[in-house]
N, C-alpha and C. Protein backbone atom coordinates (compact mmCIF):
# COMPACT_ATOMS: atom_id res chain seq x y z
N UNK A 1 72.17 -33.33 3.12
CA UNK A 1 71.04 -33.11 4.02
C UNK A 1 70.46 -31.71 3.80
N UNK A 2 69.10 -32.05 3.60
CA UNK A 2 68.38 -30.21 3.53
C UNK A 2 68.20 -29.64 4.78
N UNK A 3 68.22 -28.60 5.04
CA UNK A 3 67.68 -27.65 6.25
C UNK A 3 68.62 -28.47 7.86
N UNK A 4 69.26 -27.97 7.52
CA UNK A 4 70.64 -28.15 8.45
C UNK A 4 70.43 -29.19 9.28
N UNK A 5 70.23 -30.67 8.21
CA UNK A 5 70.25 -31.97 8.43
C UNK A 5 69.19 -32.35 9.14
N UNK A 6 68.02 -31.61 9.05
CA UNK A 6 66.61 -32.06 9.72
C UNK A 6 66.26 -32.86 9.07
N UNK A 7 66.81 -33.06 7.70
CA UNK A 7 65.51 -33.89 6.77
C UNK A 7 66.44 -34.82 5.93
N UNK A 8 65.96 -35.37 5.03
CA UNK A 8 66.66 -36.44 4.22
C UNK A 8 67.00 -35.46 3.00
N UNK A 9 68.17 -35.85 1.92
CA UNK A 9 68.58 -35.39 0.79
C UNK A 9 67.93 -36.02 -0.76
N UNK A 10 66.80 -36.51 -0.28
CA UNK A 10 65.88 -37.16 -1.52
C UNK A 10 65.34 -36.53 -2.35
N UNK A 11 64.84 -37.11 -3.13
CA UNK A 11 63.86 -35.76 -4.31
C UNK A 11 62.93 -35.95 -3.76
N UNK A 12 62.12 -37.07 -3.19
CA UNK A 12 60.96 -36.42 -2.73
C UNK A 12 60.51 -35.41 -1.58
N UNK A 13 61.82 -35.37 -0.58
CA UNK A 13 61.56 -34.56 0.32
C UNK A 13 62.26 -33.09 -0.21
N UNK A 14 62.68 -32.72 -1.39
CA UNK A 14 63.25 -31.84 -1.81
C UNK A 14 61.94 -31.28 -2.70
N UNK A 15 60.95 -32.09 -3.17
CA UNK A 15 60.16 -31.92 -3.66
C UNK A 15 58.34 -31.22 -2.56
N UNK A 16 58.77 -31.94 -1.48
CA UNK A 16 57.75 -31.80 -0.60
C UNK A 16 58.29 -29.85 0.03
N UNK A 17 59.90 -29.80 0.14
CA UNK A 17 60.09 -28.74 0.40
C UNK A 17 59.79 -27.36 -0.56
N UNK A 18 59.79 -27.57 -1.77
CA UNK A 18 58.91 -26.91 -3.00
C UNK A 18 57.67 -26.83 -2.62
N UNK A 19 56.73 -27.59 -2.43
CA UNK A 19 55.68 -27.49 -2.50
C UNK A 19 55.34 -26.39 -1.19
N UNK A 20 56.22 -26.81 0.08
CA UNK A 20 55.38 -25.53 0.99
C UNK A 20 56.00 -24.49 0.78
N UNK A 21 57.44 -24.19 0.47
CA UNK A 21 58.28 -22.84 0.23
C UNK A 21 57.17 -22.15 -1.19
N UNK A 22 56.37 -23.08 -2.27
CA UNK A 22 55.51 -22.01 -2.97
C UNK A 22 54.14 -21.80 -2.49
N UNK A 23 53.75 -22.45 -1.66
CA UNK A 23 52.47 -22.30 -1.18
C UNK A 23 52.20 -21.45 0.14
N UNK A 24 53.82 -21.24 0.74
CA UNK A 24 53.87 -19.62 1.59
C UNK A 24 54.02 -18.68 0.92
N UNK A 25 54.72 -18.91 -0.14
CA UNK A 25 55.00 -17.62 -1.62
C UNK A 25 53.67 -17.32 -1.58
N UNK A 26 52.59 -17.94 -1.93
CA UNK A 26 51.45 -17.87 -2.35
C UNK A 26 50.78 -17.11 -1.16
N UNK A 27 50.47 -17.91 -0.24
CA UNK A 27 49.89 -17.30 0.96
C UNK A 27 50.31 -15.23 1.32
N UNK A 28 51.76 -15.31 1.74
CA UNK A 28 52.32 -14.27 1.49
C UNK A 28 51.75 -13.01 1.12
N UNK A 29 51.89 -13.64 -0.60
CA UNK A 29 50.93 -12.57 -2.03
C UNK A 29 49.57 -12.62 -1.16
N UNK A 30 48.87 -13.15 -0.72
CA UNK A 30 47.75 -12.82 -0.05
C UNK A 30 47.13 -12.28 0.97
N UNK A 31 47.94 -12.73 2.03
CA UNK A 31 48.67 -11.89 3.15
C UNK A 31 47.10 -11.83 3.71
N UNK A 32 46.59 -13.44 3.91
CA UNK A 32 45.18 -13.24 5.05
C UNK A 32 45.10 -13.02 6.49
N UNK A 33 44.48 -12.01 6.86
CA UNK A 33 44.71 -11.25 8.31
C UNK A 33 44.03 -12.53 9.01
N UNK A 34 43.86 -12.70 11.08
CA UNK A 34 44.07 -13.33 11.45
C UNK A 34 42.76 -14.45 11.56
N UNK A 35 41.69 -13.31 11.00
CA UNK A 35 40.56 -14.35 10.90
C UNK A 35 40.19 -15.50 9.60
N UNK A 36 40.82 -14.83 8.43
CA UNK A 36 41.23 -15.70 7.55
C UNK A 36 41.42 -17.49 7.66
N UNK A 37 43.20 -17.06 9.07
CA UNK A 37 44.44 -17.66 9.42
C UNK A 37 43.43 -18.50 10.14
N UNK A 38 42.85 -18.13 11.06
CA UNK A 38 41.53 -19.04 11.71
C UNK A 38 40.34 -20.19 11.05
N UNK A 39 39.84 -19.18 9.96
CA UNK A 39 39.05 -20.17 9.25
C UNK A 39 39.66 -21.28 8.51
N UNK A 40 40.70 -20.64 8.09
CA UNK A 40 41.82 -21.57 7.40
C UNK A 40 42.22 -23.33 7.94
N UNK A 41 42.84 -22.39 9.45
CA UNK A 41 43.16 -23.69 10.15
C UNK A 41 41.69 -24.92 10.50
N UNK A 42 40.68 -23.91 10.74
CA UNK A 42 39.58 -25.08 11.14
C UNK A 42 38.98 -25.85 10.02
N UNK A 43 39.19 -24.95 8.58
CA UNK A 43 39.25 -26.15 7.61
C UNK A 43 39.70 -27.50 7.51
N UNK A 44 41.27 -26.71 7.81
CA UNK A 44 42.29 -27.82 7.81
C UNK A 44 42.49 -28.74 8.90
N UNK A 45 41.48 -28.53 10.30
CA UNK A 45 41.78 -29.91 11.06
C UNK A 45 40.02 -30.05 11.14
N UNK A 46 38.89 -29.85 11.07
CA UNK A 46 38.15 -30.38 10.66
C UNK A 46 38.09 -31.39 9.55
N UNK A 47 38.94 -32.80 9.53
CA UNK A 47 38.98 -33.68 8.60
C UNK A 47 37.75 -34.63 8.38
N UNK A 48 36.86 -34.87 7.90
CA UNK A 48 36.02 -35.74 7.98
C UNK A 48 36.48 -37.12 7.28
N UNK A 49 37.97 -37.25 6.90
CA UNK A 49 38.09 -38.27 6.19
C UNK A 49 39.25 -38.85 7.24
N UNK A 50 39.48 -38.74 8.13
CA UNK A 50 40.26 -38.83 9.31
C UNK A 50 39.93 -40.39 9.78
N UNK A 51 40.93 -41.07 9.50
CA UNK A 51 41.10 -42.68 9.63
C UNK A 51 40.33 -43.32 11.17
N UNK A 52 40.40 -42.57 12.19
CA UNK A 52 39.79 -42.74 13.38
C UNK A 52 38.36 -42.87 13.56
N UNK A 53 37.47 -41.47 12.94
CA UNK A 53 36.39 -41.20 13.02
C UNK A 53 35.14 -41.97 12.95
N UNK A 54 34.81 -41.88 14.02
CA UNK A 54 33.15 -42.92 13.93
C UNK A 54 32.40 -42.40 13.45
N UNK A 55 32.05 -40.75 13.60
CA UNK A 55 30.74 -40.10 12.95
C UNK A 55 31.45 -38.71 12.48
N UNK A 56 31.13 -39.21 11.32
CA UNK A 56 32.11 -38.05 10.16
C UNK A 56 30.53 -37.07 9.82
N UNK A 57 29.47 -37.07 10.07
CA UNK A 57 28.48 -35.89 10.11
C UNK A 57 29.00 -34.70 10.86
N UNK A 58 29.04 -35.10 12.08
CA UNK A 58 29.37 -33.63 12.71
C UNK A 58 30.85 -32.78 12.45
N UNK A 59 31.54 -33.93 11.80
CA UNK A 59 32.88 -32.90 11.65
C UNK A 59 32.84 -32.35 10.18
N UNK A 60 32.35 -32.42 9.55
CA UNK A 60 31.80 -32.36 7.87
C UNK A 60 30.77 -30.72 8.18
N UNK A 61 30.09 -30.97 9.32
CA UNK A 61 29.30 -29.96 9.55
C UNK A 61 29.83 -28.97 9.83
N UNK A 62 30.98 -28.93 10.57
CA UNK A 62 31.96 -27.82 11.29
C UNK A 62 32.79 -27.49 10.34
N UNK A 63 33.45 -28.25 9.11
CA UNK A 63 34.11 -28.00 7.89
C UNK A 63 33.31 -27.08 7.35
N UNK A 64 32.33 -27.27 7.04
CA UNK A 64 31.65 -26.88 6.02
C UNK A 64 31.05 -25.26 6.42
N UNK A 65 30.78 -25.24 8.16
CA UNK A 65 30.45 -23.76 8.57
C UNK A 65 31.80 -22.77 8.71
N UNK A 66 32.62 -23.42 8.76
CA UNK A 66 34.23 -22.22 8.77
C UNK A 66 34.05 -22.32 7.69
N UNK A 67 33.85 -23.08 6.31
CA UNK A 67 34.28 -22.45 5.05
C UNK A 67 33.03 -21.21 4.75
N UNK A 68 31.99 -21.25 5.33
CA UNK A 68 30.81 -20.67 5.00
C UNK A 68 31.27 -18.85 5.44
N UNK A 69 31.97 -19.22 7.50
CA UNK A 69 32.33 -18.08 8.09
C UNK A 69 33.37 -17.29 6.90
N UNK A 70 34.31 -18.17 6.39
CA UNK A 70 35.58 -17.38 5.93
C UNK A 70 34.94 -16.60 4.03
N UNK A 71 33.65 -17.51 3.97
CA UNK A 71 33.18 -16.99 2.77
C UNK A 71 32.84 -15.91 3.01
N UNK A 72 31.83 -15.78 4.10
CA UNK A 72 31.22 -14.53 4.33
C UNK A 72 31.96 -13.38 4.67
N UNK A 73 33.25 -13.56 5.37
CA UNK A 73 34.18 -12.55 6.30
C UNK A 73 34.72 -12.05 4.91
N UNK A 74 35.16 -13.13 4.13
CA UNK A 74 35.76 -12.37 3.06
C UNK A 74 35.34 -11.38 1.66
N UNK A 75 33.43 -11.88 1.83
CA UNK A 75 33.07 -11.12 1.05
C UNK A 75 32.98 -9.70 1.46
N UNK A 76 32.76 -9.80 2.82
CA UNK A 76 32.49 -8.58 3.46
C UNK A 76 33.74 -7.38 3.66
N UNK A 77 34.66 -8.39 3.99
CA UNK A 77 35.99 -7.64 4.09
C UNK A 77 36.74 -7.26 2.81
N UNK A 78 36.79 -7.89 1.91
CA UNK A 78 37.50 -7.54 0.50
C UNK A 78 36.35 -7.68 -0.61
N UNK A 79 34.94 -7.07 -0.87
CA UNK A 79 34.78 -6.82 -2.06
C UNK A 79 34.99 -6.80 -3.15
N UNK A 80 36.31 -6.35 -2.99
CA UNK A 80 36.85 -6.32 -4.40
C UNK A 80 37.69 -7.16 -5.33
N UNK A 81 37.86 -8.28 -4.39
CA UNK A 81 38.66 -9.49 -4.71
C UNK A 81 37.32 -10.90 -4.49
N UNK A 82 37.10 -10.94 -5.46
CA UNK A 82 36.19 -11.87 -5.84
C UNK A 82 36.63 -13.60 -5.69
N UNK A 83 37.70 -13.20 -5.81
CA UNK A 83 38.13 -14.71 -6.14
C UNK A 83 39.41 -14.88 -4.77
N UNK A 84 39.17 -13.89 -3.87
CA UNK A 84 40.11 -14.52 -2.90
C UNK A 84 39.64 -15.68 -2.06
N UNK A 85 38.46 -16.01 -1.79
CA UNK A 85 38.20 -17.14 -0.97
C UNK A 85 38.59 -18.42 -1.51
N UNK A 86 38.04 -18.45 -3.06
CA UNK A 86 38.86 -20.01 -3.98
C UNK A 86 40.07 -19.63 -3.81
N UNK A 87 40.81 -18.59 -4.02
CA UNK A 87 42.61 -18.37 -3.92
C UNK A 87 42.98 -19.32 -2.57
N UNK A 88 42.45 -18.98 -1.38
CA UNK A 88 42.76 -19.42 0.05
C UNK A 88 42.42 -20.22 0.02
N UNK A 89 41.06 -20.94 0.00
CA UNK A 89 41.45 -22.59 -0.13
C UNK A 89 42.61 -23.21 -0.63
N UNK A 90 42.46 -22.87 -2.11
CA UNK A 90 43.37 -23.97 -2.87
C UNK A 90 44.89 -23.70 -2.85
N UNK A 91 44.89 -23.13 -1.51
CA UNK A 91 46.56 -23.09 -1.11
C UNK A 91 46.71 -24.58 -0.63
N UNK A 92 45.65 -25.19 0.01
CA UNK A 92 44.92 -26.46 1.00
C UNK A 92 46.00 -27.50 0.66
N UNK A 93 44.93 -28.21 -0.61
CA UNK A 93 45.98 -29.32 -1.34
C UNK A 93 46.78 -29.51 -1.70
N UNK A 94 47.33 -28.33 -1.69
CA UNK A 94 49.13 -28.58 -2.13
C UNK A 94 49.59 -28.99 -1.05
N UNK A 95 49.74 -28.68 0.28
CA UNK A 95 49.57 -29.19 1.92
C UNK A 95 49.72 -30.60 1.84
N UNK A 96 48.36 -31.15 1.61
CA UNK A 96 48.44 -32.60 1.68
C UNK A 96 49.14 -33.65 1.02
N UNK A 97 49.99 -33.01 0.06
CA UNK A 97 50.81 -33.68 -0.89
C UNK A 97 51.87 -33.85 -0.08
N UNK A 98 52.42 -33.19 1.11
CA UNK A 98 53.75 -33.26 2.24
C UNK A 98 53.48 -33.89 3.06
N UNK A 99 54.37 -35.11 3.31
CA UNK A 99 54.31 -35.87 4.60
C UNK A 99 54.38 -35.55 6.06
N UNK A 100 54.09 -36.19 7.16
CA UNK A 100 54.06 -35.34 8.28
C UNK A 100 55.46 -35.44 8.59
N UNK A 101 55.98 -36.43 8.28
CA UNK A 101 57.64 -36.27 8.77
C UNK A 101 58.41 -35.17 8.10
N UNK A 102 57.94 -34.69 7.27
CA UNK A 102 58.95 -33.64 6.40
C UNK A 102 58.53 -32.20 7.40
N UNK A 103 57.20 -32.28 7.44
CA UNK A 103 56.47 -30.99 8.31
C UNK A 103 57.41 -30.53 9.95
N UNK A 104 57.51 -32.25 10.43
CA UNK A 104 58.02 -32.43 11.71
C UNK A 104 59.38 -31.98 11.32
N UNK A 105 60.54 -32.39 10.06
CA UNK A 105 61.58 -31.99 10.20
C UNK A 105 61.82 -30.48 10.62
N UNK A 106 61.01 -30.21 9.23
CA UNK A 106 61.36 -28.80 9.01
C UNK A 106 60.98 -27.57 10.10
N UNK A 107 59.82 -28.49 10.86
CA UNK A 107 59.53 -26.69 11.88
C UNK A 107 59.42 -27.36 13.31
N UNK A 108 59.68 -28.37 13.69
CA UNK A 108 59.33 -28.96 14.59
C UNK A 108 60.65 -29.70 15.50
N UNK A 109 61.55 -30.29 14.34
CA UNK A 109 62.66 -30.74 15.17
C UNK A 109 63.88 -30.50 16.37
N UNK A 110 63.67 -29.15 15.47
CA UNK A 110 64.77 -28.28 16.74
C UNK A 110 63.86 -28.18 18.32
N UNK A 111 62.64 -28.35 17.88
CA UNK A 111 61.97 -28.20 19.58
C UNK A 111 61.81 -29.22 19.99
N UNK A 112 60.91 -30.51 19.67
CA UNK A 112 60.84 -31.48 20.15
C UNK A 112 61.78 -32.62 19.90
N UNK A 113 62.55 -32.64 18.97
CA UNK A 113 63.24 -33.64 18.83
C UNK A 113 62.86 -34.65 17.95
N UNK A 114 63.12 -35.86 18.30
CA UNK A 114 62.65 -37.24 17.47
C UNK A 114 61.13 -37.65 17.87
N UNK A 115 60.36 -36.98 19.21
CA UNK A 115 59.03 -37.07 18.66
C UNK A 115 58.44 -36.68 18.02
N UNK A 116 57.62 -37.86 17.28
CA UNK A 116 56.28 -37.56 16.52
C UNK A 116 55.16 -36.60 17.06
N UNK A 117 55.11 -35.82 16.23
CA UNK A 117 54.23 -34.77 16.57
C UNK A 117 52.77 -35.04 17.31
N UNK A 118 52.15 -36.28 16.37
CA UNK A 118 50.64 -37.31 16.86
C UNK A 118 51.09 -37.74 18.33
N UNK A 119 52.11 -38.08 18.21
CA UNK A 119 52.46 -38.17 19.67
C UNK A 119 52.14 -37.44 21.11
N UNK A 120 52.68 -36.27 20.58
CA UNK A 120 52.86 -35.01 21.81
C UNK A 120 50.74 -34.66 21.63
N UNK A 121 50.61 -34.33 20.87
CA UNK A 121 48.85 -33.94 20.70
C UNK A 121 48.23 -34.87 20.93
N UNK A 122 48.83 -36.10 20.92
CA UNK A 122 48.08 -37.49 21.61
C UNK A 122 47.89 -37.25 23.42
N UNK A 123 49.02 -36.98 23.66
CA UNK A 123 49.35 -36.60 24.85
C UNK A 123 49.11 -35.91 25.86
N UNK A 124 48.77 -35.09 24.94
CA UNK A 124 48.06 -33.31 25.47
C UNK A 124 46.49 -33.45 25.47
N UNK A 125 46.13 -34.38 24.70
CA UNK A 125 44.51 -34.35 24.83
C UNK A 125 44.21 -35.32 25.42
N UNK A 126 44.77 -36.15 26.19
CA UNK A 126 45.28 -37.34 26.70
C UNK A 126 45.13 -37.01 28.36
N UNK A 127 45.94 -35.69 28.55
CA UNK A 127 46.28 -35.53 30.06
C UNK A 127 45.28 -35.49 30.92
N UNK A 128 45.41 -35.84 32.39
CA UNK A 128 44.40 -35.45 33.02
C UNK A 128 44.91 -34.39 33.91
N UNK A 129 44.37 -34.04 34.55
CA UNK A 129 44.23 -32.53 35.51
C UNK A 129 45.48 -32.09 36.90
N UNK A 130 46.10 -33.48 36.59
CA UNK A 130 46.97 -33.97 37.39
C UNK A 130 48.06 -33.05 36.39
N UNK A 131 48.00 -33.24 35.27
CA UNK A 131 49.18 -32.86 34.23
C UNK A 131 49.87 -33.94 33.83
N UNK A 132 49.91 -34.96 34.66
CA UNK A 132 50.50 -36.43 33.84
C UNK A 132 49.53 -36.92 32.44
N UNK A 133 50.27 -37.62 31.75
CA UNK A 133 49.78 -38.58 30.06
C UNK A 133 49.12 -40.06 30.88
N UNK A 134 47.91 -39.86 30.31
CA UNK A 134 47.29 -41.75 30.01
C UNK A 134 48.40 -42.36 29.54
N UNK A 135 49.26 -41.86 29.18
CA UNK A 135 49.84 -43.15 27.85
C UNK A 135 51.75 -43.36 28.94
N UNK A 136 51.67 -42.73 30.10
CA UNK A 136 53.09 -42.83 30.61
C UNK A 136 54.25 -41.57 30.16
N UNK A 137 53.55 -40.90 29.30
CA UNK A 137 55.12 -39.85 28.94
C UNK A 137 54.18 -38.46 29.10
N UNK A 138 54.21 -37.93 30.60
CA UNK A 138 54.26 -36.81 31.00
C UNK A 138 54.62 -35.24 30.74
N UNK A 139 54.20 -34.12 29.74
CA UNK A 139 54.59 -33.55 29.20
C UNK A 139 55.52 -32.28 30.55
């Protein structure tokens, strides 16, 4: 078992664990301060290819203006690194090559347990004002 039996002993999840242990290596060497870390993330959940979605315009639109913000922040902020904005993206897709269960093992299990992560964020955007879940499981 890898990572003190959170996860399975497979090659592919031994392989999925490569992929993010070099793509924090990577990040790291880059070391993007917090507005970066921001544009970054709204890349990354601005999905317009997101299996749910009825109108993939407006979230395509919001993708596309954080990559614009983090272009601009970064030209402005590092000059001299020309090529850090393609660097920070293409940390991206290496990401999507890891399953969410490997994600959930590795940083997630010791807190929540055996729920699914879609679960709990199902949940949370779910609640009403009361603090109870639509769905019966009360955070």
């Amino acid at each position: 078992m890898c990572c003190g039996g959170r996860l399975g002993n497979d090659e592919r999840t031994a392989l999925e664990v490569a992929t993010i242990q070099d793509v924090l290596r990577r990040f790291r060497h880059l070391s993007p301060d917090n507005t970066e870390c921001g544009c970054l993330k709204a890349v990354v959940l601005f999905k317009p290819d997101a299996s749910s979605l009825v109108d993939v315009h407006p979230v395509e639109m919001l993708q596309d203006q954080a990559q614009c913000i983090l272009s601009d922040y970064i030209r402005s902020r590092h000059p001299r690194q020309p090529t850090r904005f393609g660097r920070l993206l293409l940390l991206l897709p290496g990401l999507k090559t890891v399953r969410a269960s490997t994600v959930e093992g590795l940083f997630f299990k010791d807190t929540v347990g055996d729920t699914p992560i879609h679960k709990l964020v199902l949940d949370m955007y779910t609640m009403d004002t009361s603090g109870k879940s639509d769905h019966g499981g009360g955070m």
